[in-house]
Every structure is written in structure tokens, then in C-alpha cells.
N, C-alpha and C. Protein backbone atom coordinates (compact mmCIF):
# COMPACT_ATOMS: atom_id res chain seq x y z
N UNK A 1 74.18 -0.07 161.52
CA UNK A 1 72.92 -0.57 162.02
C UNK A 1 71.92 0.55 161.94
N UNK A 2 71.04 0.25 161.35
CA UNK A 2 69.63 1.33 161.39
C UNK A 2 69.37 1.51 160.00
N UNK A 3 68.02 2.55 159.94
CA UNK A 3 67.25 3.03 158.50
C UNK A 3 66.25 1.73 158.26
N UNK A 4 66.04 2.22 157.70
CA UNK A 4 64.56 0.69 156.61
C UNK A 4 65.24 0.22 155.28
N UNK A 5 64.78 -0.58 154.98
CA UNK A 5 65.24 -0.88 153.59
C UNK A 5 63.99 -1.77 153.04
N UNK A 6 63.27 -0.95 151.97
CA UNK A 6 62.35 -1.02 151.11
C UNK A 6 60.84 -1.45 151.42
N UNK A 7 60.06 -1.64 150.87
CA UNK A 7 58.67 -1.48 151.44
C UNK A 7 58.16 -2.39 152.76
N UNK A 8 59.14 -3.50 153.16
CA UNK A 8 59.37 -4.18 154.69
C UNK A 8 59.19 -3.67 155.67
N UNK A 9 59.53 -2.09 155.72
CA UNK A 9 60.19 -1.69 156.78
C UNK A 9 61.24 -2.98 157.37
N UNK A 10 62.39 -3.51 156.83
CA UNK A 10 63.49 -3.99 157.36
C UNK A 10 64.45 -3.63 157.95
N UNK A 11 65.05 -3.61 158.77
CA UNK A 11 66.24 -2.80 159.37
C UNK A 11 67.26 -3.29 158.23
N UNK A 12 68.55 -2.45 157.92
CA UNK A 12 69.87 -2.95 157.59
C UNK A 12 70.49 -2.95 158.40
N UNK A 13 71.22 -4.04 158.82
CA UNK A 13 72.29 -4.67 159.50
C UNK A 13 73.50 -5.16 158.47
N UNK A 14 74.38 -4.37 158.92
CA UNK A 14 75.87 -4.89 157.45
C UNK A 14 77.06 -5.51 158.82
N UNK A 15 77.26 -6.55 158.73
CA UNK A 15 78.27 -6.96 159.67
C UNK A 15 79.54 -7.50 158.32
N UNK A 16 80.52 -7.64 159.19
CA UNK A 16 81.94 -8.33 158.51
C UNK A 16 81.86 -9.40 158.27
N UNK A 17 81.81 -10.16 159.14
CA UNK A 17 81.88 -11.85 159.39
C UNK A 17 81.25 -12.52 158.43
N UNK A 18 82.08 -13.53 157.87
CA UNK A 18 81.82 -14.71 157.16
C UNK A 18 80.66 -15.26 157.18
N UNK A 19 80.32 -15.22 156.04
CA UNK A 19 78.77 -16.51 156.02
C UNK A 19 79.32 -17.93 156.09
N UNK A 20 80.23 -18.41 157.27
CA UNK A 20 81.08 -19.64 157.35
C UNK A 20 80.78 -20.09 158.57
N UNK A 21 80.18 -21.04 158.68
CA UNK A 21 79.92 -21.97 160.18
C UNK A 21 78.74 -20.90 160.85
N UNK A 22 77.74 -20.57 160.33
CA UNK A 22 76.86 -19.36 161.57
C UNK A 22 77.53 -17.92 161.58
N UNK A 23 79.00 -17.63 161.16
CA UNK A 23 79.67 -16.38 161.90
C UNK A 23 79.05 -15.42 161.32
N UNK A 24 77.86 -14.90 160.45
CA UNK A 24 77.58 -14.25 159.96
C UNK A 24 76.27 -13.70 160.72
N UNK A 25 75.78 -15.31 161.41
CA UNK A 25 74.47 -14.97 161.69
C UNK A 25 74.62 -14.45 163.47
N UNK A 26 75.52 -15.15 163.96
CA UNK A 26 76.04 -14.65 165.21
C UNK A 26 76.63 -13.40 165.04
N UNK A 27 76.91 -12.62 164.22
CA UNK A 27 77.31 -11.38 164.41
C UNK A 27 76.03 -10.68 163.79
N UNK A 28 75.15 -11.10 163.34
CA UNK A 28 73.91 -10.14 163.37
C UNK A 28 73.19 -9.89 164.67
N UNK A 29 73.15 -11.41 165.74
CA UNK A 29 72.45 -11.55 166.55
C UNK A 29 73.10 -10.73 167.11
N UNK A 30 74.19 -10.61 167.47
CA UNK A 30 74.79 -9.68 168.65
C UNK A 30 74.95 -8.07 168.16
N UNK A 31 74.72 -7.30 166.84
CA UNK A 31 74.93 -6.43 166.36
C UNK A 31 72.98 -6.13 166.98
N UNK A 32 71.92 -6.99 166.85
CA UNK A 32 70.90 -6.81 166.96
C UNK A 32 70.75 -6.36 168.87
N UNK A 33 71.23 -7.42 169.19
CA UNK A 33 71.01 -7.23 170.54
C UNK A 33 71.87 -6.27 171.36
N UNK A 34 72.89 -5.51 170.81
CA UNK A 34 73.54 -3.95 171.41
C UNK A 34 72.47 -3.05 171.17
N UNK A 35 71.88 -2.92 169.62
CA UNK A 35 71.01 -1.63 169.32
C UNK A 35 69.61 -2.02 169.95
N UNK A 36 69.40 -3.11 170.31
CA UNK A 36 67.92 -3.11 170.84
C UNK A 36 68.15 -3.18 172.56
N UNK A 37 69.44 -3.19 172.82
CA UNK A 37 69.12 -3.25 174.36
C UNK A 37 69.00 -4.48 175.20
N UNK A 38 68.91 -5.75 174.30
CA UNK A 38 68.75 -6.89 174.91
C UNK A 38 69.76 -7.99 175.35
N UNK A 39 69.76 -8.65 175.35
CA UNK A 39 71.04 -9.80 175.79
C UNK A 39 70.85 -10.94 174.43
N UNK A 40 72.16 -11.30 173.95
CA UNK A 40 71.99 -11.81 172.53
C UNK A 40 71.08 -13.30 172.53
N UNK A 41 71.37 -13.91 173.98
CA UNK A 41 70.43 -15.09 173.95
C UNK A 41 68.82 -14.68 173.89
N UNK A 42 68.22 -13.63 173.53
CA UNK A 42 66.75 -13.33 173.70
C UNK A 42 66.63 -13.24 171.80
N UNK A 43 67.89 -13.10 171.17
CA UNK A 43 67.80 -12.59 170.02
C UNK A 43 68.01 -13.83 168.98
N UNK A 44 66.97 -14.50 167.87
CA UNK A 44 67.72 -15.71 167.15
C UNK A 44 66.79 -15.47 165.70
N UNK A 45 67.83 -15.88 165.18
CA UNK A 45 67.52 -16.22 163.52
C UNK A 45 66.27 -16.93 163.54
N UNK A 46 64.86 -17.16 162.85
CA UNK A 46 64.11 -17.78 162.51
C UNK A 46 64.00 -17.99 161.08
N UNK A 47 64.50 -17.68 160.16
CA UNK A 47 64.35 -17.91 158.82
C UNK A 47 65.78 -17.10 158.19
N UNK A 48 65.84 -17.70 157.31
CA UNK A 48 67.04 -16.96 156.22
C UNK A 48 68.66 -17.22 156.86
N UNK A 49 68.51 -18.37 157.73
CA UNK A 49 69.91 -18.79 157.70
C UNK A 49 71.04 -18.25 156.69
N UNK A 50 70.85 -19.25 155.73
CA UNK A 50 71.51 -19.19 154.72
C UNK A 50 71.75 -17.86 153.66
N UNK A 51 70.56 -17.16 154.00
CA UNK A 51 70.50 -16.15 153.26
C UNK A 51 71.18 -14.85 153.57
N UNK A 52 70.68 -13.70 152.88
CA UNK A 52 71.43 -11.96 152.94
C UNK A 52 69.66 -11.65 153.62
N UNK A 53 68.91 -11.89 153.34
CA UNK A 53 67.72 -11.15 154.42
C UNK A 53 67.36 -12.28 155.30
N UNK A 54 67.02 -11.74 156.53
CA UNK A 54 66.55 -12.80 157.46
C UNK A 54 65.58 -12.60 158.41
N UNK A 55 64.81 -13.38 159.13
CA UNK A 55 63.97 -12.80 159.83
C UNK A 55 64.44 -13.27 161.55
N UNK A 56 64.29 -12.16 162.49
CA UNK A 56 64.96 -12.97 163.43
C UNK A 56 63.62 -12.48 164.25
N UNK A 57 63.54 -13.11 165.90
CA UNK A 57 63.02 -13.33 167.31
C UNK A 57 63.45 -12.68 167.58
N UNK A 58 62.78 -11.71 168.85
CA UNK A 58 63.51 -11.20 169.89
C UNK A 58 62.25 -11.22 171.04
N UNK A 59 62.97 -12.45 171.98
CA UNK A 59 62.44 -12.76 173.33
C UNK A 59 62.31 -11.28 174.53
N UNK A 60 61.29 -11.18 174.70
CA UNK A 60 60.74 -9.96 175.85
C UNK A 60 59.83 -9.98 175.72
N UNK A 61 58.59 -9.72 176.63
CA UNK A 61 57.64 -9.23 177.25
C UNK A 61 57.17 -8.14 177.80
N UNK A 62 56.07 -8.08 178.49
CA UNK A 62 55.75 -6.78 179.10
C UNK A 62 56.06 -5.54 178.49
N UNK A 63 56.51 -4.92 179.51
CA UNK A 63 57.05 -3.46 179.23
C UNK A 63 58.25 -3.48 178.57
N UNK A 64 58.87 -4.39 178.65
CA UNK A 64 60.61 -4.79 177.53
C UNK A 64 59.49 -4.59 175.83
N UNK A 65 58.46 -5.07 175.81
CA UNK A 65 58.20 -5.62 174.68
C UNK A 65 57.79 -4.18 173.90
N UNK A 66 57.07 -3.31 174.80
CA UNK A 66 56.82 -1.99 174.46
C UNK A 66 57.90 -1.19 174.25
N UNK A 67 59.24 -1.02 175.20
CA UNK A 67 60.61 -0.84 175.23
C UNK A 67 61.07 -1.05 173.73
N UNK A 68 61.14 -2.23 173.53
CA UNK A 68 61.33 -2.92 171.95
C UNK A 68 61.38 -2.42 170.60
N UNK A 69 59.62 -2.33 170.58
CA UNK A 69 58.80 -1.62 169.45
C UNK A 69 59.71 -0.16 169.53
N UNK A 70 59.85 0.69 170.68
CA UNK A 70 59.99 2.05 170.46
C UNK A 70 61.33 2.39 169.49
N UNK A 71 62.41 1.06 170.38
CA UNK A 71 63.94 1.13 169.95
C UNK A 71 63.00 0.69 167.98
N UNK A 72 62.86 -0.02 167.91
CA UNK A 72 62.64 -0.67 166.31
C UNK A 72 62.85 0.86 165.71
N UNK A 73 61.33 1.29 166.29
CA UNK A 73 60.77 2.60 164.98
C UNK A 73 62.33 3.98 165.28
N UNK A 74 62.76 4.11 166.45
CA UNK A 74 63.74 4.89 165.90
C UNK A 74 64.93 4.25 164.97
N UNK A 75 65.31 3.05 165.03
CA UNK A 75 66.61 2.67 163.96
C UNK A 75 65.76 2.52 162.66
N UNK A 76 64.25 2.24 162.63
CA UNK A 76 64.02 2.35 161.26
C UNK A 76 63.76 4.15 160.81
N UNK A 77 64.11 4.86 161.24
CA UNK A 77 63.56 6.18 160.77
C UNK A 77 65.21 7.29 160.67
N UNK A 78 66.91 6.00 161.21
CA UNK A 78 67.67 6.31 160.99
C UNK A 78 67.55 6.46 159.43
N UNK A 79 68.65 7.62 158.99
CA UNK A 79 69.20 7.48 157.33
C UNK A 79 69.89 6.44 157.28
């Protein structure tokens, strides 16, 4: 988990799990929501189901939301 990947600024996320029934996308959500700090129900796929890039949500506010942004820019500035 961490670094950018290409002019997106995207995070890479590489999980194990099967692109079979969701298990692929449920193990992003929860790989997302350890490194950001959140609880995996705040965290959901919005686009790219099916796909290898995806775009996901992550539910917070306030000061969580500022919290957020900070966690982002350090896993994108991982190697």
C-alpha cells in the first residue's frame, strides 16, 4: 500500500484476493481503510468495479476530513 502511480496521483493498492464475487474489491476497501485510519464501512468503490483501477469514497468530515488529506499525501510520496 502506498507511492503514486502515474500522472493521477493514484495510490497503488496490490491485494491477493480474487476478482470473484466483490473479493477483490472488499479487500481493497479494507486494505484502504487500515492505511487511512478509518472503519471499512466509511470506505466504498464508486467506479471501476470490474476493473484493475478504481475510484473509491471515503466517508468523513470535519477534522477526520483534514486528518484524511494528510494520511493521502504521505502514502502518495511513499516509494
Amino acid at each position: 500500500m502506498g507511492g503514486a502511480y502515474g500522472d493521477e496521483r493514484a495510490l497503488v493498492v496490490a491485494v491477493n484476493a480474487p476478482p470473484v464475487d466483490g473479493a477483490a474489491n472488499d479487500a481493497v476497501v479494507a486494505v484502504l481503510a487500515r492505511a487511512l485510519g478509518v472503519r471499512p464501512r466509511q470506505v466504498s468503490v464508486v467506479s471501476g468495479h470490474t476493473a484493475r483501477n478504481k475510484v473509491v469514497a471515503v466517508d468523513v468530515h470535519g477534522d477526520d476530513a483534514a486528518r484524511l488529506r494528510e494520511r493521502v499525501e504521505l502514502l502518495l510520496q511513499q516509494p
